[in-house]
Structure formats: C-alpha cells, structure tokens
Protein backbone atom coordinates (compact mmCIF):
# COMPACT_ATOMS: atom_id res chain seq x y z
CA UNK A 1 40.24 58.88 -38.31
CA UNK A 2 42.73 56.64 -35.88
CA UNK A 3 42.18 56.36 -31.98
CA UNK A 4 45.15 58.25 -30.14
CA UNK A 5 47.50 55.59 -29.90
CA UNK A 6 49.21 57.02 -27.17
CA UNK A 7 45.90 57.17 -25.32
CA UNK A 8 44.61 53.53 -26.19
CA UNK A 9 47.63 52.03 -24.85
CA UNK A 10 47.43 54.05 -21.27
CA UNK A 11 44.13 53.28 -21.20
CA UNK A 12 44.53 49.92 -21.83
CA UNK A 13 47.93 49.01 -19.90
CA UNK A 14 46.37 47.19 -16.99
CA UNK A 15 44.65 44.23 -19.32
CA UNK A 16 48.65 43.64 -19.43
CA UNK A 17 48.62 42.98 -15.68
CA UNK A 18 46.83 40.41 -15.56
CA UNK A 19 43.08 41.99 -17.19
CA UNK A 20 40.78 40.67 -19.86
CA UNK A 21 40.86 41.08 -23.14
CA UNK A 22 40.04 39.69 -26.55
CA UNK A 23 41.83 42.27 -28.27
CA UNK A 24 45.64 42.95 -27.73
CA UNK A 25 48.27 46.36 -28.22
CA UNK A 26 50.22 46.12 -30.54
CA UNK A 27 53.52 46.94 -30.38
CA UNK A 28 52.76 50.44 -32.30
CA UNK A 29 50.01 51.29 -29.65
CA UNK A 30 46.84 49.92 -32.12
CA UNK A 31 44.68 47.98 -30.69
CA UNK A 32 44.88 44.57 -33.14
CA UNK A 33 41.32 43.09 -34.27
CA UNK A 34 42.77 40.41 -35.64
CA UNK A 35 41.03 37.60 -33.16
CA UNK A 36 37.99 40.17 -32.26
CA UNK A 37 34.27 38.84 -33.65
CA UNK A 38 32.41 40.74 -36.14
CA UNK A 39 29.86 42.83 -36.65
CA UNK A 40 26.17 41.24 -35.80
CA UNK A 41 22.94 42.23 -36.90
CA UNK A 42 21.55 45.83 -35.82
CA UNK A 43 18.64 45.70 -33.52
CA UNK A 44 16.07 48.64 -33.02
CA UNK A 45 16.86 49.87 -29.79
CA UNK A 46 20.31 49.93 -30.48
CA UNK A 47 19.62 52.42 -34.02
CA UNK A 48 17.16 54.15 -31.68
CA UNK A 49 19.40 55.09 -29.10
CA UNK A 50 22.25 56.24 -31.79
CA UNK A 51 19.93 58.60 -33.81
CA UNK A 52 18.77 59.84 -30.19
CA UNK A 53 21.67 60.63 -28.62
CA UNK A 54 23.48 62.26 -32.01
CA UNK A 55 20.83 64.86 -32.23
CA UNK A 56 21.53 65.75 -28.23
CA UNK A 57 24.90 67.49 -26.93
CA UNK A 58 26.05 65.40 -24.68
CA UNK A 59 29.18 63.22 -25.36
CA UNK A 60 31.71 66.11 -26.44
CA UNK A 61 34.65 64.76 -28.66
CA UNK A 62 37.07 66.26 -26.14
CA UNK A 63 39.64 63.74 -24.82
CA UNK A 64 39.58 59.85 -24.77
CA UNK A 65 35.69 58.68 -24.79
CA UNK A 66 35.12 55.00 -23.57
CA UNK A 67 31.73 53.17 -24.42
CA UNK A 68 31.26 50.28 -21.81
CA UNK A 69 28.90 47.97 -23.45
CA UNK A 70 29.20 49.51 -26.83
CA UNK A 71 30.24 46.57 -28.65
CA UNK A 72 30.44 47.55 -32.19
CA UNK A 73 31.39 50.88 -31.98
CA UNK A 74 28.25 51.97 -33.97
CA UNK A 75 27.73 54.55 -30.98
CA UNK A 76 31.13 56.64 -31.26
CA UNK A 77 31.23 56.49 -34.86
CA UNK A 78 27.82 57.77 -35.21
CA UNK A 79 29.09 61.16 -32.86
CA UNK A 80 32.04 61.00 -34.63
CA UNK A 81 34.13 60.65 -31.51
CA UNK A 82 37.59 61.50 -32.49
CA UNK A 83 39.27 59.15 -29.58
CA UNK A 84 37.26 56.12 -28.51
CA UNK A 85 37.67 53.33 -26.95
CA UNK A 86 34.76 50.20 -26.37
CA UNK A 87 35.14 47.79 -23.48
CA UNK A 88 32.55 44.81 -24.54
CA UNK A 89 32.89 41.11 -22.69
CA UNK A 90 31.86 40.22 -26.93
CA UNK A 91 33.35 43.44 -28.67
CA UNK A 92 32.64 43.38 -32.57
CA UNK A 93 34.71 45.47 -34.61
CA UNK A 94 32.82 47.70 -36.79
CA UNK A 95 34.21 51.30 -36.86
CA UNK A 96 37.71 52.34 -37.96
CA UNK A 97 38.44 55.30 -35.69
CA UNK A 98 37.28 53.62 -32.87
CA UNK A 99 39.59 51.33 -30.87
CA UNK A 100 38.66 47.98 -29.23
CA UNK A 101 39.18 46.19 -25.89
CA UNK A 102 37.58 43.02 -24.22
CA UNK A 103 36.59 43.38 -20.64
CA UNK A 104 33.65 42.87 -18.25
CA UNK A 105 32.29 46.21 -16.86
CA UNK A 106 32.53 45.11 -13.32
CA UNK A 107 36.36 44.76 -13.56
CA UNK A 108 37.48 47.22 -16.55
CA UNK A 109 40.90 46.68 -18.12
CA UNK A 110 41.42 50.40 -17.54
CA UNK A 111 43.76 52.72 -15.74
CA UNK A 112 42.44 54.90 -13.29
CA UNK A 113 41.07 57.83 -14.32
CA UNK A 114 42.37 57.26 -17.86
CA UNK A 115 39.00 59.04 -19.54
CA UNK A 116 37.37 62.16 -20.11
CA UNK A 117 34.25 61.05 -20.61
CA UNK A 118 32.49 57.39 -19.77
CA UNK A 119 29.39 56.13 -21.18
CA UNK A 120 27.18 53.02 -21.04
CA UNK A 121 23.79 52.78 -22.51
CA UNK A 122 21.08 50.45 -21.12
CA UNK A 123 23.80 48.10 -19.55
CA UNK A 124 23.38 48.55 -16.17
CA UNK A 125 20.16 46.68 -15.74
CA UNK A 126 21.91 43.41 -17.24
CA UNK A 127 24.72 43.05 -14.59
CA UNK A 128 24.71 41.05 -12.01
CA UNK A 129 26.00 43.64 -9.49
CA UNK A 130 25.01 47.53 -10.46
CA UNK A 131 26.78 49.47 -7.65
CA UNK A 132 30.36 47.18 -8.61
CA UNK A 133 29.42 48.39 -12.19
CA UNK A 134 29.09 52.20 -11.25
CA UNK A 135 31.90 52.37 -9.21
CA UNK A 136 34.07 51.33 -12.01
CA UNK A 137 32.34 53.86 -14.09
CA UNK A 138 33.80 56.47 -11.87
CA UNK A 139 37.11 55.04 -11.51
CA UNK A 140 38.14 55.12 -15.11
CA UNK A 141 36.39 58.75 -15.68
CA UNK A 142 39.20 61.59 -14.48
CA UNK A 143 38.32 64.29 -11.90
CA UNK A 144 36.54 66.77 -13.90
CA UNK A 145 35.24 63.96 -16.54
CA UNK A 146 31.87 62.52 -16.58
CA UNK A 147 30.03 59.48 -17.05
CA UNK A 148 26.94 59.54 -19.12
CA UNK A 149 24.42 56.76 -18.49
CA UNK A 150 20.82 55.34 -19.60
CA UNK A 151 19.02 52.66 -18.24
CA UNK A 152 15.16 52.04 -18.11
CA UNK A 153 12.80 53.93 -15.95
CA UNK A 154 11.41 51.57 -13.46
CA UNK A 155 7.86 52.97 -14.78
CA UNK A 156 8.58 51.89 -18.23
CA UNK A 157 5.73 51.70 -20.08
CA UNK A 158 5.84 49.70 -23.69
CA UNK A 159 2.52 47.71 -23.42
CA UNK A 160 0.10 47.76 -21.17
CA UNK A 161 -0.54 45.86 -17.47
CA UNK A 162 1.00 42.83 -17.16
CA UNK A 163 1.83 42.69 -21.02
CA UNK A 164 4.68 45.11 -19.79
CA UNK A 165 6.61 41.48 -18.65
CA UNK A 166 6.73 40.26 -22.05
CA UNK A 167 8.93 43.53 -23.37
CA UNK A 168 11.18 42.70 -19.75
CA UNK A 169 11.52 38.89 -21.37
CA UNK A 170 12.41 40.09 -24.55
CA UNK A 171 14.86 42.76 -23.61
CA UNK A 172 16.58 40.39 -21.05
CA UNK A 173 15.47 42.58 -18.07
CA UNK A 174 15.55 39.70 -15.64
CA UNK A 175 17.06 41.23 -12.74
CA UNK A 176 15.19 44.88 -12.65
CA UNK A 177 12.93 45.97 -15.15
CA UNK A 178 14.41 49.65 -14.27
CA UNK A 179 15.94 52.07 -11.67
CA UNK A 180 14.03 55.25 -10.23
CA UNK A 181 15.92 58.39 -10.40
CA UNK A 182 16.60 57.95 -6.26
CA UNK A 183 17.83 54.27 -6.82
CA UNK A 184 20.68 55.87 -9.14
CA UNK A 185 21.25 59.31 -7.43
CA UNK A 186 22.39 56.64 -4.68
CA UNK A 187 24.33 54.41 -6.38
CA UNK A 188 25.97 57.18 -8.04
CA UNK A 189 27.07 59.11 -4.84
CA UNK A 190 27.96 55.92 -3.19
CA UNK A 191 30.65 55.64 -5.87
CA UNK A 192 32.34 58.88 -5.79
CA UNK A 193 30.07 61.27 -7.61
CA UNK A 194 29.95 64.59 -6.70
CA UNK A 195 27.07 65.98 -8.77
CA UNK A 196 24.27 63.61 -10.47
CA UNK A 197 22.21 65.34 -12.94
CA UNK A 198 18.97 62.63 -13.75
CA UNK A 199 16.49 63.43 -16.58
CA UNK A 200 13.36 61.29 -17.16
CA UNK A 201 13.29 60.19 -21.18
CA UNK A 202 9.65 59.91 -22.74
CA UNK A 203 10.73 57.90 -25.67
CA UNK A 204 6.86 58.59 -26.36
CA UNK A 205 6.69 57.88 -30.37
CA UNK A 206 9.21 54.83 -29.90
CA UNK A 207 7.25 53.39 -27.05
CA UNK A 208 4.32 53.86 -28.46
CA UNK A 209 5.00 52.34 -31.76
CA UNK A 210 7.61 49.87 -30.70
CA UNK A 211 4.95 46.60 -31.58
CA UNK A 212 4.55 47.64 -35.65
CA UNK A 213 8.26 48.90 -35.54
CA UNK A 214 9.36 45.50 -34.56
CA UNK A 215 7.47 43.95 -37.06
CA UNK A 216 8.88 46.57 -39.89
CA UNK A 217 12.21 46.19 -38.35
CA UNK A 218 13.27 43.14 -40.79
CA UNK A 219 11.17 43.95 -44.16
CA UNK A 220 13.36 44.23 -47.00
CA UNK A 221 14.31 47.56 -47.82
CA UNK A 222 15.33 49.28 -44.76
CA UNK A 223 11.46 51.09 -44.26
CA UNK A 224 11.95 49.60 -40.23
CA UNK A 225 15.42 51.66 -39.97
CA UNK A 226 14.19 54.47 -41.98
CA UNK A 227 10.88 55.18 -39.21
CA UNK A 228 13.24 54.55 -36.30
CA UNK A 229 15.52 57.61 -37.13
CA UNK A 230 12.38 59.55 -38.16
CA UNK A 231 10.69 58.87 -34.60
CA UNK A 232 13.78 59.35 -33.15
CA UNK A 233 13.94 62.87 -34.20
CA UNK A 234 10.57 63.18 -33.24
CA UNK A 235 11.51 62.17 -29.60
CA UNK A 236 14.61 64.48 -29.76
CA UNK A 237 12.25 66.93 -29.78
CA UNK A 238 10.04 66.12 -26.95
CA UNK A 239 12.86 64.67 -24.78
CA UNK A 240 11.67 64.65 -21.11
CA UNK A 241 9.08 62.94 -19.48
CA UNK A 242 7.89 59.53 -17.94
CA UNK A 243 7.43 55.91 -18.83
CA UNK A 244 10.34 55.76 -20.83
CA UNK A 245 14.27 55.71 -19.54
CA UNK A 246 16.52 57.38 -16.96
CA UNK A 247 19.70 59.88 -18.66
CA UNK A 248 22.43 60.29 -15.68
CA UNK A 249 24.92 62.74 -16.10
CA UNK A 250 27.59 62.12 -13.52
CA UNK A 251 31.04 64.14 -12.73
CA UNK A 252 33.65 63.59 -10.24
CA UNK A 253 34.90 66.81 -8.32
CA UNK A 254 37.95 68.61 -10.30
C-alpha cells in the first residue's frame, strides 16, 4: 500500500517555499526517508489510543488523511489509512503506506485545504500556542473535511488529589493539564469551524489501572501490550463519560 503520490506532493509543495522539513519529494512524488530518524520505543498511551480509536468509526479512509503529531505512523497504519500523510517536528518512519513530512504544527508545510480529514491526538496540550495550532488544523482540512482531535479533559483523573500532578509531570503537561469542552468549542469556532461535535472519554479501565500497567508495560513478553489492547476494548465499549479526555469532531462548512 503506497501514499497517492500525486496527493503527497500537493500536499507537501509549500515545504518547497521556504517550509520545514526533514523529509524531501522526490522527484517521482515519494516522500524520501532516507535522512528521517527511526522508529523509537512504543509507550502505553500511544498503543492505548491506537487500539481505541481502531475499534471506533471515525477516521474514514476516504481521501488524503494527515496525522499532526503522529510521528511514526503507527496511527494510520493501524486504520489502515489508504493515503496518509504525518507532519512530526521528529517524524520516525515506521509504516510503508504512510508518507512522511517534517514540520511544526503551528506552521504546517501544507497547502491549503489539501486534506480530507486532519487529526492530532493529545498534541494540543504540548504547544506553546493552542489557538495558532487549531487554526492550522482548519486550514489544511478542505471545506467539507474534518479535523478529529483528543486532548485531556481538564478533570482528568489518573490518581488521586494532588497525586494527579505527578501523571501532569510525567506526561509533559506543563502548560495545561487539559481543556473543558467550552475552552475547545471556542478555540475551534474562533478558527473557522462551523460545527464542533465534543464527547467526554471515560478511559475508565485505563485510568484506573494505568499505575500496574506502567509497571507491566516493560516485562518481557509483551503481557503490558497484551492488557492495554484488552482494556482498550473494554473502554471501546463504555466510551463516554468524565475524568478521562476530550474527542472533537470539527468540519468546515461545504
């Protein structure tokens, strides 16, 4: 499975004007890897979130589908996205049908409007400017498209009390811990959206269980991997509620 060619290099032609990127087009239209950094080791979170989201519709393989943040790819392979594209300031090349471009989220090396669907999981608490980073969400997304989001609840619950800083620490949440559904309706609208659809996440058996999950997580074997996907499923099936993280859907008007 190869990335549209024809698509990757639209999508891509501003970097040539003066964008970043780590990765170049070749002169076939493939993005070249040669000089991008490899894979790293997989964290919990990030194998939670990818067995989560592939047992929920909501990243259709329709059109070109750009992961900001995605770094590896793992994400689009995993939904078996047919025409992807990552945007990473560290990309790490990883899956073969996916294609790969360096670029900071608050100035994407994209065309306007150049994708049918955006996404960027648990990102935008780790820039430095979160309305810059949604607006550019919505500029690369065409009329019609979306942009599909996570990002912790502010009400995130992992441990209790003042415990709850230590998981912040640990998950580099040193800006915001999290945004309330009205903090991102806002943000959202204020960059172009014309419908915002937010769902609270429970992530109730992963938040729960996160402290003896970490612990599992690097016993030989793969047993840590192995419970994440199973309470994944779990939470797939008791999907809404508080405490855990914020799912924006987000279109632009046709």
């Amino acid at each position: 499975m190869t990335p549209n060619p024809t698509t990757a290099t639209a999508a891509t032609n501003a970097a040539d004007e003066g964008g970043q990127t780590a990765a170049t087009v070749g002169p076939d239209g493939v993005i070249d890897l040669t000089d991008v950094t490899t894979d790293e080791a997989l964290r919990p979170g990030t194998h939670y979130r990818t067995e989560l989201f592939s047992r929920i519709d909501l990243v259709p393989d329709d059109g070109l589908v750009v992961d900001v943040g995605g770094r590896d790819g793992r994400l689009l392979g995993a939904l078996g996205i047919g025409n992807g594209l990552v945007v990473d300031t560290e990309v790490a090349a990883r899956e073969g049908g996916v294609a790969y471009v360096g670029g900071s989220g608050l100035d994407l090396p994209l065309v306007t409007g150049c994708a049918d669907t955006v996404i960027s999981l648990d990102v935008v608490e780790h820039v430095p400017d979160d309305a810059a980073f949604v607006a550019e969400l919505m500029r690369v997304v065409k009329p019609g498209g979306r942009v599909v989001l996570t990002t912790p609840n502010v009400n995130i619950r992992v441990l209790p009390g003042r415990l709850q800083n230590r998981i912040d620490r640990m998950w580099g949440h040193d800006r915001v811990r999290g945004y309330s559904p009205a903090t991102l309706r806002e943000l959202f609208t204020a960059a172009g959206a014309t419908e915002v659809e937010i769902t609270p996440v429970a992530m109730g058996w992963y938040r729960r269980l996160y402290v003896p999950l970490r612990l599992l997580w690097s016993v030989p074997g793969g047993l840590g991997r192995r419970l994440v996907s199973l309470i994944a499923r779990r939470d797939a099936a008791a999907f809404e509620g508080e405490h855990g993280f914020c799912l924006v859907v987000a279109r632009r008007e046709a």
